[in-house]
Protein backbone atom coordinates (compact mmCIF):
# COMPACT_ATOMS: atom_id res chain seq x y z
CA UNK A 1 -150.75 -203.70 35.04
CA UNK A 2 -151.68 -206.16 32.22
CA UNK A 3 -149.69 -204.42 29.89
CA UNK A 4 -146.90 -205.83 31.54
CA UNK A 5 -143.03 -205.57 31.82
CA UNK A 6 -142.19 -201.80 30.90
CA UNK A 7 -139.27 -199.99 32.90
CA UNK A 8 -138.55 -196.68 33.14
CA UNK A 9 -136.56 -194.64 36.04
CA UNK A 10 -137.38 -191.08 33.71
CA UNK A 11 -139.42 -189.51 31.43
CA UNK A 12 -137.78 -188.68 28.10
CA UNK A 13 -138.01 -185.29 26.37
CA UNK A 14 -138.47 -185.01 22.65
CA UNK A 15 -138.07 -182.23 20.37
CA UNK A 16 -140.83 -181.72 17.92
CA UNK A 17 -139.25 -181.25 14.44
CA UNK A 18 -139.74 -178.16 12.52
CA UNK A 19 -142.51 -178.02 9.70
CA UNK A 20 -140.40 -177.53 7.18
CA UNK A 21 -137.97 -180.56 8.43
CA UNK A 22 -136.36 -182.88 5.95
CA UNK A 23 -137.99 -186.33 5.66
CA UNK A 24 -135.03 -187.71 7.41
CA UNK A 25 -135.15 -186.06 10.45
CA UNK A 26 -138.75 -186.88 10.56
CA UNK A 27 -138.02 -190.40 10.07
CA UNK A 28 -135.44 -190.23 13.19
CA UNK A 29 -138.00 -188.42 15.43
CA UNK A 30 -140.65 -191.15 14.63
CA UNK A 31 -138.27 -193.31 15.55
CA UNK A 32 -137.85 -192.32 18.99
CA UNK A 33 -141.57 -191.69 19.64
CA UNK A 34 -142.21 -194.91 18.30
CA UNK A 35 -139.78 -196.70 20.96
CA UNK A 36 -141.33 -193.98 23.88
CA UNK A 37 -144.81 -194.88 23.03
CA UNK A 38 -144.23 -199.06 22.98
CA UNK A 39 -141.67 -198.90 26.48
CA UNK A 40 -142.82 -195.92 28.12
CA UNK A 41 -146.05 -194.11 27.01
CA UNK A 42 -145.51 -190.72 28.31
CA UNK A 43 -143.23 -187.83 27.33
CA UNK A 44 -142.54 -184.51 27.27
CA UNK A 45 -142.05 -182.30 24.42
CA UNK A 46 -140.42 -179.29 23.22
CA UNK A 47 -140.40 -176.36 20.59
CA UNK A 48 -144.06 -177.82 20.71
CA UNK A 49 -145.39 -174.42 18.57
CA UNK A 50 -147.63 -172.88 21.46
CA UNK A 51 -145.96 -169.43 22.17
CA UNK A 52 -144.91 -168.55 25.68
CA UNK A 53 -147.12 -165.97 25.51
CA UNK A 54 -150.23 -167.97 25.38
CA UNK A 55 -149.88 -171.03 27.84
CA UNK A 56 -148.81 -167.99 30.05
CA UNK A 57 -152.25 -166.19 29.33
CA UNK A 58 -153.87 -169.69 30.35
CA UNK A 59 -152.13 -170.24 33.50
CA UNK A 60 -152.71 -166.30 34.62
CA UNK A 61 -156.18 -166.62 33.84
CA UNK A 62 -156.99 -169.92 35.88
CA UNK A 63 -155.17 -168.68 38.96
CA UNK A 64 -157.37 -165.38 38.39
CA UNK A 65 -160.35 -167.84 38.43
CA UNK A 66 -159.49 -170.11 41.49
CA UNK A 67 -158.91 -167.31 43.70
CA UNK A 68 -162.74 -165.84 43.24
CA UNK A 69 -164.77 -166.66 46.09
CA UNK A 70 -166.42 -170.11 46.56
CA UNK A 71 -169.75 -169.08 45.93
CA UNK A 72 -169.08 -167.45 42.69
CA UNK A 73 -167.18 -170.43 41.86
CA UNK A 74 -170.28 -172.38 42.46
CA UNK A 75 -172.12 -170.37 40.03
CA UNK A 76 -170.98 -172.92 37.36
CA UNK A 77 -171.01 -175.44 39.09
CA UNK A 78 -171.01 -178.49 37.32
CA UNK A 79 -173.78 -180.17 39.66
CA UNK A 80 -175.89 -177.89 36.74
CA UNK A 81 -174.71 -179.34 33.93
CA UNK A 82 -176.34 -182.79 32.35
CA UNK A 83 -172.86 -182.89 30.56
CA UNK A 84 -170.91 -182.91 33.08
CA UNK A 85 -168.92 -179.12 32.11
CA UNK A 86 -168.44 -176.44 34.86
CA UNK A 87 -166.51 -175.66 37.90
CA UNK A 88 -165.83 -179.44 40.84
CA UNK A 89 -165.45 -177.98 44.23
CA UNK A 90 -162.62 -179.96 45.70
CA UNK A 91 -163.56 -183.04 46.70
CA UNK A 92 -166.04 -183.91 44.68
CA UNK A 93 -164.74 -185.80 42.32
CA UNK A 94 -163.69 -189.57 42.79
CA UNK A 95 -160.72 -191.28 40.75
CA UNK A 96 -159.84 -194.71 41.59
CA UNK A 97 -163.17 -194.75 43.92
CA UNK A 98 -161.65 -192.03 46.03
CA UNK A 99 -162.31 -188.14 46.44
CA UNK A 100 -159.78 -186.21 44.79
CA UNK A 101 -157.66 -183.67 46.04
CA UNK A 102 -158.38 -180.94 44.01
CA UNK A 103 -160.99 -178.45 42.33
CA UNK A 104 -161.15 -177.68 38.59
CA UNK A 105 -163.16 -176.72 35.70
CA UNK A 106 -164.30 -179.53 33.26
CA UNK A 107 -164.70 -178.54 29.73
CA UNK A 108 -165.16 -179.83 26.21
CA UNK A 109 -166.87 -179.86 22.87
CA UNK A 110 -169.80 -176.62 22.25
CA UNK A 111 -173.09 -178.02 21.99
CA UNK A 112 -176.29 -176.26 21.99
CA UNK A 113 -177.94 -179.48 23.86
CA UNK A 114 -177.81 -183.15 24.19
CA UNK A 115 -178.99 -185.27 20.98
CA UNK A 116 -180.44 -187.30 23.22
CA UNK A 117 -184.33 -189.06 23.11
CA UNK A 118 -185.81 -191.88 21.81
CA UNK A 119 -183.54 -193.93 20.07
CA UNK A 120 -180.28 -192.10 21.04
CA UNK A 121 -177.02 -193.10 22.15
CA UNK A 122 -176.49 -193.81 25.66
CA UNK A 123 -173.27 -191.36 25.95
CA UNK A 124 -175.69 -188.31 23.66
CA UNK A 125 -175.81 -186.92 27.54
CA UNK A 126 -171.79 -185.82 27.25
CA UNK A 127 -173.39 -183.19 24.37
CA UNK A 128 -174.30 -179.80 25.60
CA UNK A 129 -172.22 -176.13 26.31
CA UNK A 130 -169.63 -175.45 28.30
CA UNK A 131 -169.99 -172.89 31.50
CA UNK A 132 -167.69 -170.06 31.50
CA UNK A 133 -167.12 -167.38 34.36
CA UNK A 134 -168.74 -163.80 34.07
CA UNK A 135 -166.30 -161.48 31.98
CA UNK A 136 -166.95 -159.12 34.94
CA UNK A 137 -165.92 -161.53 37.53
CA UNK A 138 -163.25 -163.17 35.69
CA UNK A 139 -161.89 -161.11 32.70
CA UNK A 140 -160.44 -162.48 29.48
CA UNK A 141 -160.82 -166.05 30.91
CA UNK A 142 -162.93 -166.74 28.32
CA UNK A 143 -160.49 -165.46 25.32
CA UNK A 144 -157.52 -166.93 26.85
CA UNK A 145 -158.48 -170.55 27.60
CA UNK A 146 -160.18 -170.53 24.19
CA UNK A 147 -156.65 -169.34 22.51
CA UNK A 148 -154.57 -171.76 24.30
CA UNK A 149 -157.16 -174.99 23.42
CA UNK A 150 -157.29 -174.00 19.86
CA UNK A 151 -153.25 -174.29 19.69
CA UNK A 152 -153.94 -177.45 21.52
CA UNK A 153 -156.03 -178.98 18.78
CA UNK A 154 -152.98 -177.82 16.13
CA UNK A 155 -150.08 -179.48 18.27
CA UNK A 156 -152.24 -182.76 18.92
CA UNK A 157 -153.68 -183.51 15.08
CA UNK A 158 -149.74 -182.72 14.44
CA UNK A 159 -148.66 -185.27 16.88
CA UNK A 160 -151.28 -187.82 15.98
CA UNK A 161 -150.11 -187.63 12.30
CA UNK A 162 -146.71 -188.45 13.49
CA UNK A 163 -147.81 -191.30 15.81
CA UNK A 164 -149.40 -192.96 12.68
CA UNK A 165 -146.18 -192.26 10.58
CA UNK A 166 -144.08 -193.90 13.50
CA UNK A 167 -146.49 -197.32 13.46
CA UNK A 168 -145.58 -197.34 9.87
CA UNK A 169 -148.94 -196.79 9.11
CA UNK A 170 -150.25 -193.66 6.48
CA UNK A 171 -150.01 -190.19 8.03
CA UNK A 172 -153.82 -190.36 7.51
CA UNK A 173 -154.51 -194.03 9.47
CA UNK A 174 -156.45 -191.95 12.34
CA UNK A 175 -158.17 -189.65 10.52
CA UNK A 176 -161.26 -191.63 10.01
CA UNK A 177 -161.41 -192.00 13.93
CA UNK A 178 -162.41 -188.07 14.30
CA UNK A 179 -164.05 -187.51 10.91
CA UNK A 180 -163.25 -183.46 11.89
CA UNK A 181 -165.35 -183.80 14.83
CA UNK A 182 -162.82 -184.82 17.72
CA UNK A 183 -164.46 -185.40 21.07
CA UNK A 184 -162.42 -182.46 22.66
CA UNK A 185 -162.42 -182.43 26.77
CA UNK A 186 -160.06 -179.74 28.97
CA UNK A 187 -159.85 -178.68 32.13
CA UNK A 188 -158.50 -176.54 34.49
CA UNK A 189 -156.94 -177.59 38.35
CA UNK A 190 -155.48 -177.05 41.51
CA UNK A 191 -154.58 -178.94 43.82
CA UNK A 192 -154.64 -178.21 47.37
CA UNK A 193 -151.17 -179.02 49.33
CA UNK A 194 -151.62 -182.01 51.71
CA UNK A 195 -151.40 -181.14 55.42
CA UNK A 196 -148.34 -180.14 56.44
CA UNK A 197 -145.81 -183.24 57.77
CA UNK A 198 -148.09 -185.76 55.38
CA UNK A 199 -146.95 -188.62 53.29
CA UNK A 200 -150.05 -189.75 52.46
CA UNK A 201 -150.56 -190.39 48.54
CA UNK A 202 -154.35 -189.94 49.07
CA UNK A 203 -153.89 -186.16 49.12
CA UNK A 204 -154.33 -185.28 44.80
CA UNK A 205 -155.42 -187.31 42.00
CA UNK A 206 -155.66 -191.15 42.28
CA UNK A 207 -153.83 -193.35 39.92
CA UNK A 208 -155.64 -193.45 36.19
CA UNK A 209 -155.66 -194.17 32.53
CA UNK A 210 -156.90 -191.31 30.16
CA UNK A 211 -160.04 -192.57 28.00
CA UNK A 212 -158.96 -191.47 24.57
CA UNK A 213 -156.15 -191.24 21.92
CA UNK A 214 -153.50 -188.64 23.40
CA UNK A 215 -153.71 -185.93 26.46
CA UNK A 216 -151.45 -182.93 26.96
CA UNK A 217 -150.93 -181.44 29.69
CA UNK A 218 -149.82 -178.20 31.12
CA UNK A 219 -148.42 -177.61 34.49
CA UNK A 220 -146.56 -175.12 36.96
CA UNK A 221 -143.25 -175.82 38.16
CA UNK A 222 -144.56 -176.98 41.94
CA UNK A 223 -144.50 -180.73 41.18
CA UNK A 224 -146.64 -184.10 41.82
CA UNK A 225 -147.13 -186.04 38.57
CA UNK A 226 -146.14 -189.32 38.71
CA UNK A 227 -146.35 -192.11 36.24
CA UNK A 228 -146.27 -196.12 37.06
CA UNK A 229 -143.85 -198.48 34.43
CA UNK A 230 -144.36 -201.56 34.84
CA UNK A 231 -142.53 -202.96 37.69
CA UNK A 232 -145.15 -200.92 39.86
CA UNK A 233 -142.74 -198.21 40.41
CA UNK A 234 -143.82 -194.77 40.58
CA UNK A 235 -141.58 -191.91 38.89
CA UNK A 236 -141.67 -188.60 39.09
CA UNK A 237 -142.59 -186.30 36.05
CA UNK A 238 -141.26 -183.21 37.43
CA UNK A 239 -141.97 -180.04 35.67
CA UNK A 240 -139.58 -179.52 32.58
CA UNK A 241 -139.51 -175.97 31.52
CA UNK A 242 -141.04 -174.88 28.59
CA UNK A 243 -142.50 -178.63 27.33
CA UNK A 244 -145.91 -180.07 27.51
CA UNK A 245 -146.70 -183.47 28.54
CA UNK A 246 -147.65 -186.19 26.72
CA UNK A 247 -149.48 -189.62 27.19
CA UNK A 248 -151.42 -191.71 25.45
CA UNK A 249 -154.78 -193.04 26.10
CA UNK A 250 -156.64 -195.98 26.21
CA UNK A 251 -158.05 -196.21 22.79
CA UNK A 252 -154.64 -196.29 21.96
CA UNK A 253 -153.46 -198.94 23.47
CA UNK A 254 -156.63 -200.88 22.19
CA UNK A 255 -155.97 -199.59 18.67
CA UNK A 256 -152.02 -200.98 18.74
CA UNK A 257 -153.25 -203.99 20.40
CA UNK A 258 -151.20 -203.00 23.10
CA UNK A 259 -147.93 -201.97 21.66
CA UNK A 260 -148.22 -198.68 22.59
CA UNK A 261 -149.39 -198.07 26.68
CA UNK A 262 -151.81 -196.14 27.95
CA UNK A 263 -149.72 -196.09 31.69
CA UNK A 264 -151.36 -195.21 34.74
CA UNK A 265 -150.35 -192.17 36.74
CA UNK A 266 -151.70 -189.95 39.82
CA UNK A 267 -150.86 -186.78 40.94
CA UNK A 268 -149.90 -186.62 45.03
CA UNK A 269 -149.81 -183.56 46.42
CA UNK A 270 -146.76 -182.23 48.37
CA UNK A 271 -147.40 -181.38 52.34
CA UNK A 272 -147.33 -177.87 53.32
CA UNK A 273 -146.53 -175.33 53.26
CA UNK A 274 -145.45 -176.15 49.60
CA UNK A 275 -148.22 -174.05 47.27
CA UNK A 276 -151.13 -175.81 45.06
CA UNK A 277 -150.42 -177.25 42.14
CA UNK A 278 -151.84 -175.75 38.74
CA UNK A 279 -152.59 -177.68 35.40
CA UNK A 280 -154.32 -177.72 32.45
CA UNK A 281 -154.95 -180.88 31.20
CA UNK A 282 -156.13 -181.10 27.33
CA UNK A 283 -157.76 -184.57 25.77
CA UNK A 284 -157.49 -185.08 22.13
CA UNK A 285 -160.60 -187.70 22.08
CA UNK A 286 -161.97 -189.46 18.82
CA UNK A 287 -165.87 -188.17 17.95
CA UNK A 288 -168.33 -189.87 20.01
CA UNK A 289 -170.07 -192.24 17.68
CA UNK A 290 -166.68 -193.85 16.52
CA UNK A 291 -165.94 -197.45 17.36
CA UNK A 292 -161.94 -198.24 17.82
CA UNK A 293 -161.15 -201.78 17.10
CA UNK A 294 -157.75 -203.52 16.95
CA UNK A 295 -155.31 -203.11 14.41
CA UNK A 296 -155.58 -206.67 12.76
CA UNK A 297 -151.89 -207.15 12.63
CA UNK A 298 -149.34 -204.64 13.73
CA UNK A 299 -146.72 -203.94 10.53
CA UNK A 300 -144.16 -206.68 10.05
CA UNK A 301 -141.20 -203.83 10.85
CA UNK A 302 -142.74 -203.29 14.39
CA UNK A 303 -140.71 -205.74 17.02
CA UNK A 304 -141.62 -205.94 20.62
CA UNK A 305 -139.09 -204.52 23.33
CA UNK A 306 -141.77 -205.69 25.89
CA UNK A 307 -143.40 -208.63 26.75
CA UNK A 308 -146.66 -209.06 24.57
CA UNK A 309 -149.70 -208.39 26.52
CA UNK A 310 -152.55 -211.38 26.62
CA UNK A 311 -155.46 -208.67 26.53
CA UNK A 312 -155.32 -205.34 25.64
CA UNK A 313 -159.34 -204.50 26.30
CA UNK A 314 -158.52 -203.75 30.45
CA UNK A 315 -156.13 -201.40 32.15
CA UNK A 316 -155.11 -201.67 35.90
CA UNK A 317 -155.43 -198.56 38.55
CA UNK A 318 -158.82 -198.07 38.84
CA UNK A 319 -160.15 -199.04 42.12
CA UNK A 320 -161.64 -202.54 42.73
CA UNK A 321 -164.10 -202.71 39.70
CA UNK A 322 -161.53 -203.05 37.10
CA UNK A 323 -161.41 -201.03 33.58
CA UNK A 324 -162.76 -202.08 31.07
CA UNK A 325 -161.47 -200.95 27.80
CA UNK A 326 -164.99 -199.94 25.76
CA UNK A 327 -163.98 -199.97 21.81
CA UNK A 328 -167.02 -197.48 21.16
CA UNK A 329 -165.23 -194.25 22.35
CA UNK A 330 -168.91 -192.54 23.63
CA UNK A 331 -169.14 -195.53 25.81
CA UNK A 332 -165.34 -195.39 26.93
CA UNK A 333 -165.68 -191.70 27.55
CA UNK A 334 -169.27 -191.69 29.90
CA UNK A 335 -167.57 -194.53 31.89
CA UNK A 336 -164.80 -192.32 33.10
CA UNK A 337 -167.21 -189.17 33.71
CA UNK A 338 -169.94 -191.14 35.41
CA UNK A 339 -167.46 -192.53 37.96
CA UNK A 340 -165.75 -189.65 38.45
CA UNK A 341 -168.80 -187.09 38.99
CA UNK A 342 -171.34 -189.00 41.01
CA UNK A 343 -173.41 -186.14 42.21
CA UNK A 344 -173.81 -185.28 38.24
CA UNK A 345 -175.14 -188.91 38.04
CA UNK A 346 -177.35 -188.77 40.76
CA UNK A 347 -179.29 -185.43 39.75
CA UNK A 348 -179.30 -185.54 35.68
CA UNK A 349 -179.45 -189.23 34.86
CA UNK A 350 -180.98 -191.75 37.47
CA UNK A 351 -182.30 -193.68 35.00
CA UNK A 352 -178.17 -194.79 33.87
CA UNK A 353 -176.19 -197.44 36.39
CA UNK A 354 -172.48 -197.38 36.49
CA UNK A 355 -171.23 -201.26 36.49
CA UNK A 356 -168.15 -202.40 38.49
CA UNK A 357 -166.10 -202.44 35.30
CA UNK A 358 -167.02 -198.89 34.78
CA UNK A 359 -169.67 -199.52 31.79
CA UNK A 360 -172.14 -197.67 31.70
CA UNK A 361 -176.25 -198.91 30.93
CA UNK A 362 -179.57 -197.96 31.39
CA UNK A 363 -181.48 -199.46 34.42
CA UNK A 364 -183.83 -202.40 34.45
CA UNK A 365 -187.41 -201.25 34.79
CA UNK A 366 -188.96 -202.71 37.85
């Protein structure tokens, strides 16, 4: 990890202040998440704002979805979508240049199509709609998962208001970074238990850094997170009840020239007969077109608890190729897709070549 020396046996658990807090207590919870985000870079939080009601609408309604038959599953798949949205049969996804363990749906941002062509940007292919299930197959899906993401996109421009306040920078310091356009991704999954008596950690989600400024995540209460500090340990983040979790992402950790870590973590699934594991993950992403460059100094007040990294443009835990950090976010974010959706790659965009640091070009012309 080139982020070096961080150690941490737990995940803490901060309480969100109230709206209407005094400027002291905000002070003292930037405070916290300031020394979370430089030693630890995941947490979870509470009295977050979403109402009980609604991340229990979201989790009803995916378990409604993953228990439809495969082939109506497969209506969406995502094998039909250039952008890479709709439903990954298990297995056919790759993390860490490995299948993974589970089957989800991946969406993001509504687009009508790609704004793509001549002259475009090379990433204009993440553009285009989202698939949803038939209302008559799957009801309210739709209405719920669109609820819960919309209080998604209130708790994370919240938290990334406070995350600038904490680096002693203005409350505004990101804002140019989404211009109102944030490059939203979700999705939905399960995974499978392993087989029953196995230990083997290749049984879920291999071990991965997030692309973008700050993921949330939603889970059940079976288990399997776990998140690396910097000894190479791996810790559990075992379901907290009530809180979402938080992490940060890589165009953080390129933006704080590495005070704050984007860590690595994996999910491994538990053996049977333990049941699947449920999540919705939620990625607060800067538009497309933005280009994320290094703080040129950090504030005088900030003090390192850490060693200093050397680089902050790599992260470990991604297979052999390495990880490049990309500062133009569209670039960042088609890097992560294209490895992890091959078959996507394959039939919508031969003409693109996935390098072995994960960049992404256009091939040469023979």
């Amino acid at each position: 990890m080139s982020t070096a020396a961080s150690t941490f046996s737990s995940l803490p658990v901060l309480h969100l202040p109230d709206k209407d807090c005094t400027p002291e207590e905000e002070t003292a919870f930037c405070c916290r998440l300031r020394d979370i985000c430089h030693t630890v870079g995941f947490f979870y939080v509470i009295n977050h704002g979403i109402d009980a009601s609604t991340t229990a609408d979201a989790m009803n309604s995916s378990r409604a979805f993953f228990a439809l038959p495969h082939d109506v599953k497969q209506g969406i798949a995502n094998i039909n979508s250039p952008a890479f949205r709709g439903y990954v049969r298990l297995g056919a996804e790759n993390t860490a240049g490995r299948p993974d363990w589970r089957e989800q749906i991946e969406m993001g941002v509504e687009a009508d199509a790609p704004r793509g062509g001549v002259g475009g940007h090379i990433y204009d292919v993440l553009v285009g709609p989202n698939q949803w299930p038939d209302e008559t197959q799957c009801p309210g899906f739709k209405t719920s998962m669109t609820s819960f993401l919309d209080d998604m996109a209130t708790l994370s421009a919240r938290l990334m208001e406070l995350l600038a306040v904490s680096l002693d920078m203005p409350r505004d310091y990101f804002e140019d970074d989404f211009r109102g356009r944030p490059n939203v991704q979700a999705k939905i999954a399960l995974c499978p238990p392993a087989p029953e008596g196995s230990r083997d950690p290749s049984f879920g989600v291999g071990a991965h850094t997030d692309s973008g400024y700050l993921s949330l995540l939603l889970q059940d209460d079976v288990g399997g997170l776990q998140v690396q500090n910097g000894d190479g340990t791996w810790v559990d983040a075992d379901p907290v009840d009530g809180a979402i979790v938080v992490n940060l992402g890589e165009m953080m950790q390129l933006k704080t020239r590495g005070y704050y870590l984007a860590t690595p973590h994996r999910v491994v699934s538990k053996a049977s007969p333990s049941p699947s594991r449920l999540s919705v993950p939620y990625f607060w992403n800067p538009r497309l077109d933005a280009v994320i460059e290094p703080m040129e100094s950090l504030p005088a007040t900030l003090t390192w608890l850490r060693r200093e990294p050397e680089a902050v443009a790599e992260t470990g835990s991604h297979g052999k190729g390495g990880n490049r950090l990309i500062g133009e976010y569209g670039a960042n974010a088609l890097k992560s897709l294209a490895r992890s959706h091959p078959e996507v790659m394959a039939r919508h965009h031969p003409d693109l070549e996935v390098k072995p640091d994960g960049s992404v070009v256009r091939r040469e012309c023979s």
